[in-house]
N, C-alpha and C. Protein backbone atom coordinates (compact mmCIF):
# COMPACT_ATOMS: atom_id res chain seq x y z
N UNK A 1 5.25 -8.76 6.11
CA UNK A 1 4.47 -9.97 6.23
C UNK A 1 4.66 -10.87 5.01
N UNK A 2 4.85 -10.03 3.62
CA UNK A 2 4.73 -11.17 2.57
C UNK A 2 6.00 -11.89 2.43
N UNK A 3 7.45 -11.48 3.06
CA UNK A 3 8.84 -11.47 3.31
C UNK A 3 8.78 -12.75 4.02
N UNK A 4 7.74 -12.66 4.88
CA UNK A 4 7.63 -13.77 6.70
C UNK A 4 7.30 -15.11 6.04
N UNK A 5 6.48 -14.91 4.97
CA UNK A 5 5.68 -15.61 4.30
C UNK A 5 6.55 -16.35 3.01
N UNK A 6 7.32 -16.34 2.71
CA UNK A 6 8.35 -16.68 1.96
C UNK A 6 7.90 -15.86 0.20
N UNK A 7 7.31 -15.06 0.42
CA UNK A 7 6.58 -14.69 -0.84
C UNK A 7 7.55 -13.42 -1.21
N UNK A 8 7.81 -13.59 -2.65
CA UNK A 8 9.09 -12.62 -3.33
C UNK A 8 7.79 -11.88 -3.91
N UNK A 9 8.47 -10.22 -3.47
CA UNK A 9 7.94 -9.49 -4.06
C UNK A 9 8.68 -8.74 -5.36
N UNK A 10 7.81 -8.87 -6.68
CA UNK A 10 8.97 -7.90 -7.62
C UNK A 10 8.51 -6.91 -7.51
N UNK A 11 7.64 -5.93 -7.78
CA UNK A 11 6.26 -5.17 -8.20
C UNK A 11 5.67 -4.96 -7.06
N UNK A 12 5.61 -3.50 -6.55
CA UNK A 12 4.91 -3.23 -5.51
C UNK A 12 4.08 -1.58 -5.96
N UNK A 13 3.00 -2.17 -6.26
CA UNK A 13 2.26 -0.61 -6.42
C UNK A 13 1.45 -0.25 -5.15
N UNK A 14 1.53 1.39 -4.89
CA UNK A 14 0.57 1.53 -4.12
C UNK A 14 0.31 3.20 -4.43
N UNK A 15 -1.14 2.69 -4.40
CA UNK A 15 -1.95 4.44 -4.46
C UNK A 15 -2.72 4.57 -3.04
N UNK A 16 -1.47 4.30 -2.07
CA UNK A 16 -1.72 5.65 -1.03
C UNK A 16 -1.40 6.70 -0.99
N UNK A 17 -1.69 7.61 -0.34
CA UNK A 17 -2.24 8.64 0.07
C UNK A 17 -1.44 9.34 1.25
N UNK A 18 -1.79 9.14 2.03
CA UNK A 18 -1.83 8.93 3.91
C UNK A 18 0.14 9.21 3.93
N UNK A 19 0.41 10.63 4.26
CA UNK A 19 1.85 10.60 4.50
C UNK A 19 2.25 9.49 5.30
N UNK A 20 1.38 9.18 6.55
CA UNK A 20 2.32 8.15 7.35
C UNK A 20 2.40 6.87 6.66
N UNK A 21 1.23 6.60 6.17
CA UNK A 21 1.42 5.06 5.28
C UNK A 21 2.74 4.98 4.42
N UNK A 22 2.40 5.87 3.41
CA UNK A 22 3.67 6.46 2.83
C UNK A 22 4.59 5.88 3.11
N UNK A 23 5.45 6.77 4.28
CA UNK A 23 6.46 6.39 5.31
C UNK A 23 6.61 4.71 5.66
N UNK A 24 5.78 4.42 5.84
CA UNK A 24 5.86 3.11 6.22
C UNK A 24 6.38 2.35 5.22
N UNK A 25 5.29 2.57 3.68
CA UNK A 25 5.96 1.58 2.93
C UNK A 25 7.43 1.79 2.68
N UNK A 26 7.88 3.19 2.80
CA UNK A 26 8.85 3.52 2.08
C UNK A 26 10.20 2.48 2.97
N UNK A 27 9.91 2.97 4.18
CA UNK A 27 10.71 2.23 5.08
C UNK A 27 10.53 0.44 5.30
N UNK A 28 9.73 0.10 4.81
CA UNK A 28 9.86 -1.60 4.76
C UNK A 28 9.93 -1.80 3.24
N UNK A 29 9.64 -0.85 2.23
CA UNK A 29 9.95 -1.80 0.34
C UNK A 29 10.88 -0.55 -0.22
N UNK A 30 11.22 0.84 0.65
CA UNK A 30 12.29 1.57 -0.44
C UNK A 30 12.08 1.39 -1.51
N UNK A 31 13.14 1.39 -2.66
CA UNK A 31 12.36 1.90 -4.07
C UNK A 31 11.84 0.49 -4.79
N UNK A 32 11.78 -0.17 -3.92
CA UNK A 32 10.41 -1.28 -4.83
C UNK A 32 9.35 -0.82 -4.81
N UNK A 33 9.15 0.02 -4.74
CA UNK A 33 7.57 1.03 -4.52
C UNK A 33 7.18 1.84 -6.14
N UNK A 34 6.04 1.62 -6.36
CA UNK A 34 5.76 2.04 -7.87
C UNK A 34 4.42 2.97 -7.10
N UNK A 35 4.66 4.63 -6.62
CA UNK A 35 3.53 5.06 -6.34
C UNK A 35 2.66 5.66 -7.51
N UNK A 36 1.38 5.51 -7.49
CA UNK A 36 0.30 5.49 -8.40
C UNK A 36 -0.47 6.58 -7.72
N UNK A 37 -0.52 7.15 -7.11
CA UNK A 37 -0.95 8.28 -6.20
C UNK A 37 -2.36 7.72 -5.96
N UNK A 38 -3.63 8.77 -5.78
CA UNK A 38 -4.81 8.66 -5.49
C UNK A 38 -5.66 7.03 -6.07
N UNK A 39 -6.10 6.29 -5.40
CA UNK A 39 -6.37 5.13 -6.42
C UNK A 39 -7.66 6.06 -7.33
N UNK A 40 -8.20 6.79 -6.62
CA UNK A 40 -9.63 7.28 -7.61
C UNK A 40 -9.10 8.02 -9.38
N UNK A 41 -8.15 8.43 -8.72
CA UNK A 41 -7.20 8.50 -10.48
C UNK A 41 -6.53 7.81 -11.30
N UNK A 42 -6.42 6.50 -10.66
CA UNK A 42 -5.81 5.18 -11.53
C UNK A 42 -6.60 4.64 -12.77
N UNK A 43 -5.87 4.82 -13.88
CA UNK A 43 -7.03 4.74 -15.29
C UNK A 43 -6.91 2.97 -15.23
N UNK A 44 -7.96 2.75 -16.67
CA UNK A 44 -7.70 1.96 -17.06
C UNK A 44 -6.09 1.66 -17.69
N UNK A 45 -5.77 2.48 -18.81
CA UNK A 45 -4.55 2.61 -18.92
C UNK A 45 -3.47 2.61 -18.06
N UNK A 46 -3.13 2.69 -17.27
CA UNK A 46 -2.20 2.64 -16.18
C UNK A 46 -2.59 0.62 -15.25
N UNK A 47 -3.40 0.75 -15.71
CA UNK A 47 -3.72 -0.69 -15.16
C UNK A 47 -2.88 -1.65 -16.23
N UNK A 48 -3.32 -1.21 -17.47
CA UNK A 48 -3.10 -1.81 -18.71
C UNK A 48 -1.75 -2.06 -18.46
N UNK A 49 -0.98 -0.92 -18.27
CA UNK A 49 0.53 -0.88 -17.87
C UNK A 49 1.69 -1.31 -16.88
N UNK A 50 0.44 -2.12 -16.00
CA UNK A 50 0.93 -2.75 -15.00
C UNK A 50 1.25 -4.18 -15.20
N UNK A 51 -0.13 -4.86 -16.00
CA UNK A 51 0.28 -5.85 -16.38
C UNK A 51 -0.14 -6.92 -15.63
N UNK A 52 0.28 -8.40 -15.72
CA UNK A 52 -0.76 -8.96 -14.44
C UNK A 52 0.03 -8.94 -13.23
N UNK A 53 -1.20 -9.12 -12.36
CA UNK A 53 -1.30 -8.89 -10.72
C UNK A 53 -1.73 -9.56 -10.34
N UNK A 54 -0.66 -10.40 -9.42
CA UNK A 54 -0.94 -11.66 -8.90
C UNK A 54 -1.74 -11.64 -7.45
N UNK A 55 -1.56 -10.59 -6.78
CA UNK A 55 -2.18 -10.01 -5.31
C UNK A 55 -2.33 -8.51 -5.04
N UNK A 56 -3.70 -8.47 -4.63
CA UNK A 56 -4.10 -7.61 -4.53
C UNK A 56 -4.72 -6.87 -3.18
N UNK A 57 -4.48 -5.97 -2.38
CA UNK A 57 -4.33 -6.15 -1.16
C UNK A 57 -5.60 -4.29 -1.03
N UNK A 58 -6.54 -4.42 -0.30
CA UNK A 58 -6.73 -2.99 0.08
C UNK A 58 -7.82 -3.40 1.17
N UNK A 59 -7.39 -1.87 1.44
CA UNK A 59 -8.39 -1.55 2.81
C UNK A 59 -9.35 0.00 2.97
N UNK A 60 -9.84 0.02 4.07
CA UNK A 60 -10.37 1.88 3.60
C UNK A 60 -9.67 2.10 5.10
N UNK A 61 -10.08 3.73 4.94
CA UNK A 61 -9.53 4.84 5.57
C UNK A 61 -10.06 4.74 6.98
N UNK A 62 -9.30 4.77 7.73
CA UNK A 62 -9.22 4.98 8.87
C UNK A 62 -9.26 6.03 10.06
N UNK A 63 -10.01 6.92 10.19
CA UNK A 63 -10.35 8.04 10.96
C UNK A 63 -8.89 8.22 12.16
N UNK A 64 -8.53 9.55 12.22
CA UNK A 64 -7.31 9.62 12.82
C UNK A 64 -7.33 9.74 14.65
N UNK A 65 -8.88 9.39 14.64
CA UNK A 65 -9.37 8.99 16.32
C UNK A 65 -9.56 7.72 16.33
N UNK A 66 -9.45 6.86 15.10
CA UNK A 66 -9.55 5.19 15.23
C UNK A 66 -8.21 4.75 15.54
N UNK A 67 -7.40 5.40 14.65
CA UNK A 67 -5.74 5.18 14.65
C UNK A 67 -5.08 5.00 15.93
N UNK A 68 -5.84 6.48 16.69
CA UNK A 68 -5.26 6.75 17.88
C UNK A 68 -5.92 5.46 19.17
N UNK A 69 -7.25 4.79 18.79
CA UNK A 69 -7.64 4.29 19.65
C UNK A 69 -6.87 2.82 19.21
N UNK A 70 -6.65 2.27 18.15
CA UNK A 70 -5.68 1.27 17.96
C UNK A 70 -4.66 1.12 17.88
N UNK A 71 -4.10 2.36 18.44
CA UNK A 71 -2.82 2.26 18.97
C UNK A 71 -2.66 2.06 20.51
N UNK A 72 -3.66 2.40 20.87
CA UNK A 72 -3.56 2.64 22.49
C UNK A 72 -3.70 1.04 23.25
N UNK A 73 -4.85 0.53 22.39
CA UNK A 73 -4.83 -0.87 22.73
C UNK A 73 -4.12 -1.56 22.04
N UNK A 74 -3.14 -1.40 21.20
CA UNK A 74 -1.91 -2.55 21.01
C UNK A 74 -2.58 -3.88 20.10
N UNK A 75 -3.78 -2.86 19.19
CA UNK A 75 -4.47 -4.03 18.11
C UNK A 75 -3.35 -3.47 17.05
């Protein structure tokens, strides 16, 4: 989407989790991916180290009977 959007990505962190997410990013940003694992373990320091961040993107967890029901309807 940010590609569609004419928006260059340099820097892509993500502290997911979720093997399939995972997968996903891996397969649309390959090693532009900076994984940070669990966000609940992301220090200050490691923030420090990131540096600035121009966008910031999150969501919560999704129950794996929600997944299945938004897949079925094609949301």
């Amino acid at each position: 989407m940010l590609r569609e959007l004419g928006l260059d990505v340099e820097k892509y962190y993500s502290s997911e989790i979720d093997k399939d997410a995972i997968w996903v990013q891996l397969h649309n940003f390959g090693d532009q991916i900076i994984h940070l694992g669990d966000v609940r373990e992301v220090t200050s320091a490691v923030l420090d180290d990131m540096g600035e961040i121009h966008l910031l993107i999150g969501g919560f967890k999704t129950s794996h009977r929600m997944r299945k029901n938004l897949s079925q309807n094609y949301l």
